[in-house]
C-alpha atoms as a PDB file:
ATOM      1  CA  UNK A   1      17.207   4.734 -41.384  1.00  0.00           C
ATOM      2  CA  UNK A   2      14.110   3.071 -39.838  1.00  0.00           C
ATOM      3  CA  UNK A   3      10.237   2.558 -41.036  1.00  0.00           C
ATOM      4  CA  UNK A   4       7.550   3.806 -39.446  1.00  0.00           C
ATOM      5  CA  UNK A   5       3.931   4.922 -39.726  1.00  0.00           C
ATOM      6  CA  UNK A   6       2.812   8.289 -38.363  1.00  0.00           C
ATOM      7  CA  UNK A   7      -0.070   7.729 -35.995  1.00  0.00           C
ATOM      8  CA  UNK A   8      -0.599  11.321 -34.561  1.00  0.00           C
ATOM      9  CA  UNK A   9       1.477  14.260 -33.917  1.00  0.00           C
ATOM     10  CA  UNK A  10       2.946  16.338 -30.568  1.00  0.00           C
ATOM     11  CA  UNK A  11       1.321  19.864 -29.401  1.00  0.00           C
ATOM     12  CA  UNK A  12       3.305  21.522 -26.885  1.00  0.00           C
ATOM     13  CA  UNK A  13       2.552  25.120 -25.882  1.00  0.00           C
ATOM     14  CA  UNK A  14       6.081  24.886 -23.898  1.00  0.00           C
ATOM     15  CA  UNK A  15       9.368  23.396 -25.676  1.00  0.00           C
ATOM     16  CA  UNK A  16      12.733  24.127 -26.121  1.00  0.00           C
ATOM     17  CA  UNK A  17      13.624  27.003 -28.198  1.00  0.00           C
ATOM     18  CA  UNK A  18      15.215  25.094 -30.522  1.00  0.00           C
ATOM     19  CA  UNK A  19      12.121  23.265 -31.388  1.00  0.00           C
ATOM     20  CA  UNK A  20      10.099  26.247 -32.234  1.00  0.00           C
ATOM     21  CA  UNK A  21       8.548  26.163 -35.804  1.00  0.00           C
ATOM     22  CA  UNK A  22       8.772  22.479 -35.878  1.00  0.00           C
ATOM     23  CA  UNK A  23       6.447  19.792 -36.350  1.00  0.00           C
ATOM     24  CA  UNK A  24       6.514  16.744 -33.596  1.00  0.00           C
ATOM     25  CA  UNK A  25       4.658  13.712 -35.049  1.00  0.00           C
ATOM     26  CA  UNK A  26       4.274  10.338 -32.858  1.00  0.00           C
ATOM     27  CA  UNK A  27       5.605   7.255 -35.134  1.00  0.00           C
ATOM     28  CA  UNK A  28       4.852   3.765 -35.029  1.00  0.00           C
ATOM     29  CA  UNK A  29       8.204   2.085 -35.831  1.00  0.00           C
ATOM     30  CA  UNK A  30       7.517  -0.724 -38.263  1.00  0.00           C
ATOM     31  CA  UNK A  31       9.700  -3.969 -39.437  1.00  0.00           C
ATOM     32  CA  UNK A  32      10.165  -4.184 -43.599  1.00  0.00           C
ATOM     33  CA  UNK A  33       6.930  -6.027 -44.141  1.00  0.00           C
ATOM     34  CA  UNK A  34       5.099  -2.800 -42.458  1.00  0.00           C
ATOM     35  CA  UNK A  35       4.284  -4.997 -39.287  1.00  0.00           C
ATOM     36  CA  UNK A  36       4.307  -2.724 -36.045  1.00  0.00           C
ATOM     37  CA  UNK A  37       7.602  -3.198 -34.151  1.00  0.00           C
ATOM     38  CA  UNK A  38       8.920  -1.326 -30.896  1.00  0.00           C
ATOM     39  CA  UNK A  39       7.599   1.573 -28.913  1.00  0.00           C
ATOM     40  CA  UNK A  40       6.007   4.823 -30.088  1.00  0.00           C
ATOM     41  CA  UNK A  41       8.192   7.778 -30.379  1.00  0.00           C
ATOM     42  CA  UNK A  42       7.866  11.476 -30.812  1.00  0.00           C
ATOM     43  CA  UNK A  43      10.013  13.092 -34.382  1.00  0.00           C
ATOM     44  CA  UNK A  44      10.575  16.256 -35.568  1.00  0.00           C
ATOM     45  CA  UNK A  45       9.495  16.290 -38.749  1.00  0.00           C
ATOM     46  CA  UNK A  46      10.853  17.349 -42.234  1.00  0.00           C
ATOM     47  CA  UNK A  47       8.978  16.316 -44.556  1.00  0.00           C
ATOM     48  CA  UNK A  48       5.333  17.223 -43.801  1.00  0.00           C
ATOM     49  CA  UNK A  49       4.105  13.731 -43.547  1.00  0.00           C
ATOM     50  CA  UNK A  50       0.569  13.505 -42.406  1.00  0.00           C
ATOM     51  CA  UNK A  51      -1.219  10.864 -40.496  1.00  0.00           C
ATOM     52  CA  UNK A  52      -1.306   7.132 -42.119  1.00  0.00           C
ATOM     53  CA  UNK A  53       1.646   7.592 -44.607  1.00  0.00           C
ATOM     54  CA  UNK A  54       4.440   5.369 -43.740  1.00  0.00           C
ATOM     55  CA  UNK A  55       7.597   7.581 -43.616  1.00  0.00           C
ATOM     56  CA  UNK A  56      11.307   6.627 -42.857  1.00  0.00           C
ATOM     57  CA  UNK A  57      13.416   8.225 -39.975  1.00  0.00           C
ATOM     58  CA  UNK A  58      17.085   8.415 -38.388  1.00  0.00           C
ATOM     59  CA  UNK A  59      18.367   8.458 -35.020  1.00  0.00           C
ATOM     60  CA  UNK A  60      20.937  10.449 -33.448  1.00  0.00           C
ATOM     61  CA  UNK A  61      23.068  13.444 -34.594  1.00  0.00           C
ATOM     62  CA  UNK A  62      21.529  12.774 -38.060  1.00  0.00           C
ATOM     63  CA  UNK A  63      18.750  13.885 -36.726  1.00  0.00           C
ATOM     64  CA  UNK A  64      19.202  17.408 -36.473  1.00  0.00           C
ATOM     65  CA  UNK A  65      20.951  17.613 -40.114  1.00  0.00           C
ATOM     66  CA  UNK A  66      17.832  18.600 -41.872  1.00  0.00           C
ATOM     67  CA  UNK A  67      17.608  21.658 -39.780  1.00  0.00           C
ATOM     68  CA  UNK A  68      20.858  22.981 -40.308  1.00  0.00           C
ATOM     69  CA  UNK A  69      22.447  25.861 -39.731  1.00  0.00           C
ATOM     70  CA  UNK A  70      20.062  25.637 -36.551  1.00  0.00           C
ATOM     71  CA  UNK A  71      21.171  22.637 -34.436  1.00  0.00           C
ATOM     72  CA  UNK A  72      17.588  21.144 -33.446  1.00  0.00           C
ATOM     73  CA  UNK A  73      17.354  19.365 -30.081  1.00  0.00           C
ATOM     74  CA  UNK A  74      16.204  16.449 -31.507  1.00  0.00           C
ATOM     75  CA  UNK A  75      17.012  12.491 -31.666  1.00  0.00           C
ATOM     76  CA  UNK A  76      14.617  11.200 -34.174  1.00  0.00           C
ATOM     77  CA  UNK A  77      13.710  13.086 -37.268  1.00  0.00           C
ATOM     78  CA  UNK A  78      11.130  11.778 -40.156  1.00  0.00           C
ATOM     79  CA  UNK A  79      13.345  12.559 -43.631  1.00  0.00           C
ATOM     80  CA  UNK A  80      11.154  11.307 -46.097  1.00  0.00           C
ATOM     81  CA  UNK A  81       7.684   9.351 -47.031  1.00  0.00           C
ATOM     82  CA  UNK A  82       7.780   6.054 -48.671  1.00  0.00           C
ATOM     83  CA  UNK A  83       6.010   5.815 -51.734  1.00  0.00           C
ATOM     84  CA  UNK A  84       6.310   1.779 -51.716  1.00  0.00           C
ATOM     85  CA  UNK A  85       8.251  -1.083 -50.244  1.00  0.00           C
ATOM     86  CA  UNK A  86       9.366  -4.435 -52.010  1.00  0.00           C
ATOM     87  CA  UNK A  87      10.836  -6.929 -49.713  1.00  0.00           C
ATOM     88  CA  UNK A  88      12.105  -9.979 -51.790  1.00  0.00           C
ATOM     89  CA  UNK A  89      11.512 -13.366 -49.923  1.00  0.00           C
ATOM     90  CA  UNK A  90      13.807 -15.432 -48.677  1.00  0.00           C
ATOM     91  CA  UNK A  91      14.556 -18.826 -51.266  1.00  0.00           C
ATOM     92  CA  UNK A  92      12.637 -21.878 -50.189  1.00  0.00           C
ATOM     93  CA  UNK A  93      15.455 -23.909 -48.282  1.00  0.00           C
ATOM     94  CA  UNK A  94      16.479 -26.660 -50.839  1.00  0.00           C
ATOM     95  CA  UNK A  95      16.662 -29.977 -49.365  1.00  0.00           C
ATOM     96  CA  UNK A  96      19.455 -32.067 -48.746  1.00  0.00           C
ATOM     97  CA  UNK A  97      20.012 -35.220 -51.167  1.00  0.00           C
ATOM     98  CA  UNK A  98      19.696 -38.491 -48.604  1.00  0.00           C
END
């Protein structure tokens, strides 16, 4: 699973059939400390995350899992919104006795 931040979403008056009844959103992919990371990329959406919330996302066939029985032509798919993230920091590096 990845991060990301919706920053718009998709109209298209032509798609694949397999797409109808599904919202596209455009995602900005983001590292763990919610810094921008990566191209843009267009998900199908099942969750209905809005614009702003930071949301989390898989690849691949995973992708078209939340729309099952119906296979979805899809490779990116938002599966849920993050409520919060914690990242612990790394240890300050202990020095070496001379």
């Amino acid at each position: 699973m990845f991060l990301g931040r919706v920053v718009g979403c998709v109209w298209c008056t032509a798609k694949n059939p397999g797409l109808l009844g599904l919202r596209l959103l455009l995602v900005q992919p983001l590292t763990p400390e919610l810094r921008n990371t990566g191209k843009r990329l267009v998900c199908t959406d099942s969750t209905g995350a809005g614009a702003g919330e930071v949301v989390y996302w898989v690849r691949s066939k995973e992708a078209a899992a939340p729309f099952l029985p119906v296979e979805a032509p899809t490779d990116a798919t938002v599966v849920g919104i993050v409520d919060s993230v914690r990242v612990k920091r790394p240890a300050a590096a202990e020095k070496a006795p001379c």
